[in-house]
C-alpha atoms as a PDB file:
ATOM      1  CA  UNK A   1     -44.212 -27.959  23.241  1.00  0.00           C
ATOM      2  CA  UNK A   2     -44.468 -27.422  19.371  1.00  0.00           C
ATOM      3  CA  UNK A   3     -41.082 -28.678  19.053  1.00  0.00           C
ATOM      4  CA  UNK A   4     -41.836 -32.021  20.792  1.00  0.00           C
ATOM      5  CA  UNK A   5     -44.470 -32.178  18.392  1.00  0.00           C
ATOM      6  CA  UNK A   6     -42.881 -31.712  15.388  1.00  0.00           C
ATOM      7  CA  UNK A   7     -40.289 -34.118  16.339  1.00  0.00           C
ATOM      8  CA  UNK A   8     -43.374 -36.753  17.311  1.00  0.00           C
ATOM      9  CA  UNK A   9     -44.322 -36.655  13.900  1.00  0.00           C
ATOM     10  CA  UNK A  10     -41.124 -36.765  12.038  1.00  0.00           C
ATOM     11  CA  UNK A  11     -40.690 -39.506  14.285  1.00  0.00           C
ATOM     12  CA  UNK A  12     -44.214 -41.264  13.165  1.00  0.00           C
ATOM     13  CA  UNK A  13     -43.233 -40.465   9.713  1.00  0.00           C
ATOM     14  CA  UNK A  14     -39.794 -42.517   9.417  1.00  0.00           C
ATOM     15  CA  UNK A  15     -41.281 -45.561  11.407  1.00  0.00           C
ATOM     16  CA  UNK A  16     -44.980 -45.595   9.066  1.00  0.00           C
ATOM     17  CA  UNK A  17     -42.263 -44.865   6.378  1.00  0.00           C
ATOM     18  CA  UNK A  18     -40.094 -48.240   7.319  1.00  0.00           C
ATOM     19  CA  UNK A  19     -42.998 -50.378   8.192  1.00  0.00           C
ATOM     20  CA  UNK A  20     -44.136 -50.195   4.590  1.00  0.00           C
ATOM     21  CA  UNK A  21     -41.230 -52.329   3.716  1.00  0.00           C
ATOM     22  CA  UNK A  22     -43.043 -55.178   5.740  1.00  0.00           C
ATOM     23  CA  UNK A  23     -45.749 -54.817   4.349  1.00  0.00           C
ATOM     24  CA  UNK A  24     -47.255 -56.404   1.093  1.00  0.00           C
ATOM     25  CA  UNK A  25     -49.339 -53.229  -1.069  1.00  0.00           C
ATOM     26  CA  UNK A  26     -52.145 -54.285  -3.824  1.00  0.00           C
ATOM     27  CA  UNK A  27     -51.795 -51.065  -5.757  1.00  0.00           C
ATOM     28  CA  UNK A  28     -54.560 -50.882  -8.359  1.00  0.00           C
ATOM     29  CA  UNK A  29     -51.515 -49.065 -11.228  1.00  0.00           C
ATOM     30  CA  UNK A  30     -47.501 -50.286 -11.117  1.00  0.00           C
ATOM     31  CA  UNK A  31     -46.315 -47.344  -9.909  1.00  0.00           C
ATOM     32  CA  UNK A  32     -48.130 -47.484  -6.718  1.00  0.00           C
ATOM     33  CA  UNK A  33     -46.096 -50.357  -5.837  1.00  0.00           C
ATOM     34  CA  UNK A  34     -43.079 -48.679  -5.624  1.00  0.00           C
ATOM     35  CA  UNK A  35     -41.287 -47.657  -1.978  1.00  0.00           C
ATOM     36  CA  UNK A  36     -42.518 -44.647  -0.530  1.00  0.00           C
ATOM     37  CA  UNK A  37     -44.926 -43.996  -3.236  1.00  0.00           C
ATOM     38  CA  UNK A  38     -48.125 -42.644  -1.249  1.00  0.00           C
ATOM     39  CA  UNK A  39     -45.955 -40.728   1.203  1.00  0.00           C
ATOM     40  CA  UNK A  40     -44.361 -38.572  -1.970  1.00  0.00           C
ATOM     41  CA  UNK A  41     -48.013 -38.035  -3.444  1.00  0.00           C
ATOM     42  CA  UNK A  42     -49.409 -37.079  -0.088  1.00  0.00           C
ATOM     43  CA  UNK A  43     -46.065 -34.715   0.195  1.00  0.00           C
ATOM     44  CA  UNK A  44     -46.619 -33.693  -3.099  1.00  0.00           C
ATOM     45  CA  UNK A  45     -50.308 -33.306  -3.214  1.00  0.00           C
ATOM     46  CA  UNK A  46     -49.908 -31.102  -0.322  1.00  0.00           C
ATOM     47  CA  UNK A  47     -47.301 -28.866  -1.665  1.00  0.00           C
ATOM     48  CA  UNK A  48     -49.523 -27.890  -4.612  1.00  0.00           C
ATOM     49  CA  UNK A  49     -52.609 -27.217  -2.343  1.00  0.00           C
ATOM     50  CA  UNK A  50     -50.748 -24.175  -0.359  1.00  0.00           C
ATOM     51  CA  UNK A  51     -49.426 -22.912  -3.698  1.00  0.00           C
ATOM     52  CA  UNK A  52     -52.251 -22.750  -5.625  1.00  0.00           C
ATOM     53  CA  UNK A  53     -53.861 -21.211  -2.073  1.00  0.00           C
ATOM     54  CA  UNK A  54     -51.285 -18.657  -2.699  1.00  0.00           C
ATOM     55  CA  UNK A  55     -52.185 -17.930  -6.109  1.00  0.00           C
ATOM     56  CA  UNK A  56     -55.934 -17.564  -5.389  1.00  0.00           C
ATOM     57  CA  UNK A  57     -54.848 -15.513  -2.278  1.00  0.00           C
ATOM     58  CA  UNK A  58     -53.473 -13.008  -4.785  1.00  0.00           C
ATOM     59  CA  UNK A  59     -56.348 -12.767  -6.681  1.00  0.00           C
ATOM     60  CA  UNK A  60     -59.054 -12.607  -3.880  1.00  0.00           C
ATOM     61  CA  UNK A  61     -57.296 -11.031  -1.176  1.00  0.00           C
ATOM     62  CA  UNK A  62     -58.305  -7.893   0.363  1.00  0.00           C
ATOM     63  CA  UNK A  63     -56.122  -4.517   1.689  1.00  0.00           C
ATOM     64  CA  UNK A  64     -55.774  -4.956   5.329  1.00  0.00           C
ATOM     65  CA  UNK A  65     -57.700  -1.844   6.003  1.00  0.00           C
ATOM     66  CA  UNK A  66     -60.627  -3.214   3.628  1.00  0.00           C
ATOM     67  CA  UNK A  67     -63.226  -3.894   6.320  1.00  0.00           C
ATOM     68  CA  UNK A  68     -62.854  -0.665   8.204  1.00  0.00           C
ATOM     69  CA  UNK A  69     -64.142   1.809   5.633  1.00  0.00           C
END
């Protein structure tokens, strides 16, 4: 089942991904006009989120054993 669902949404991904060819974008800055813009800042945007989760993770994690003292 997760496998049909990752391939769903790769699947939604290329089509939203070609349909913005189609469609005409009012971007408020130049740059937002260009192909594919919003789906490599959402990517992007994302990718930084778990890292810096990781890097708070190291600094506020606990021992697994923490709890049961």
């Amino acid at each position: 089942m997760q496998k049909h669902l990752i391939t769903v949404l790769v699947i939604l991904c290329v089509l939203l991904l070609v349909a913005e060819a189609f469609v005409h974008k009012h971007g408020h800055f130049g740059f937002e006009n260009i192909f594919g813009f919003h789906a490599l800042f959402g990517f992007l945007a994302f990718a930084i989120a778990v890292f810096a989760g990781r890097i708070v993770r190291f600094f506020l994690g606990r021992r697994e054993d923490y709890y049961d003292q």
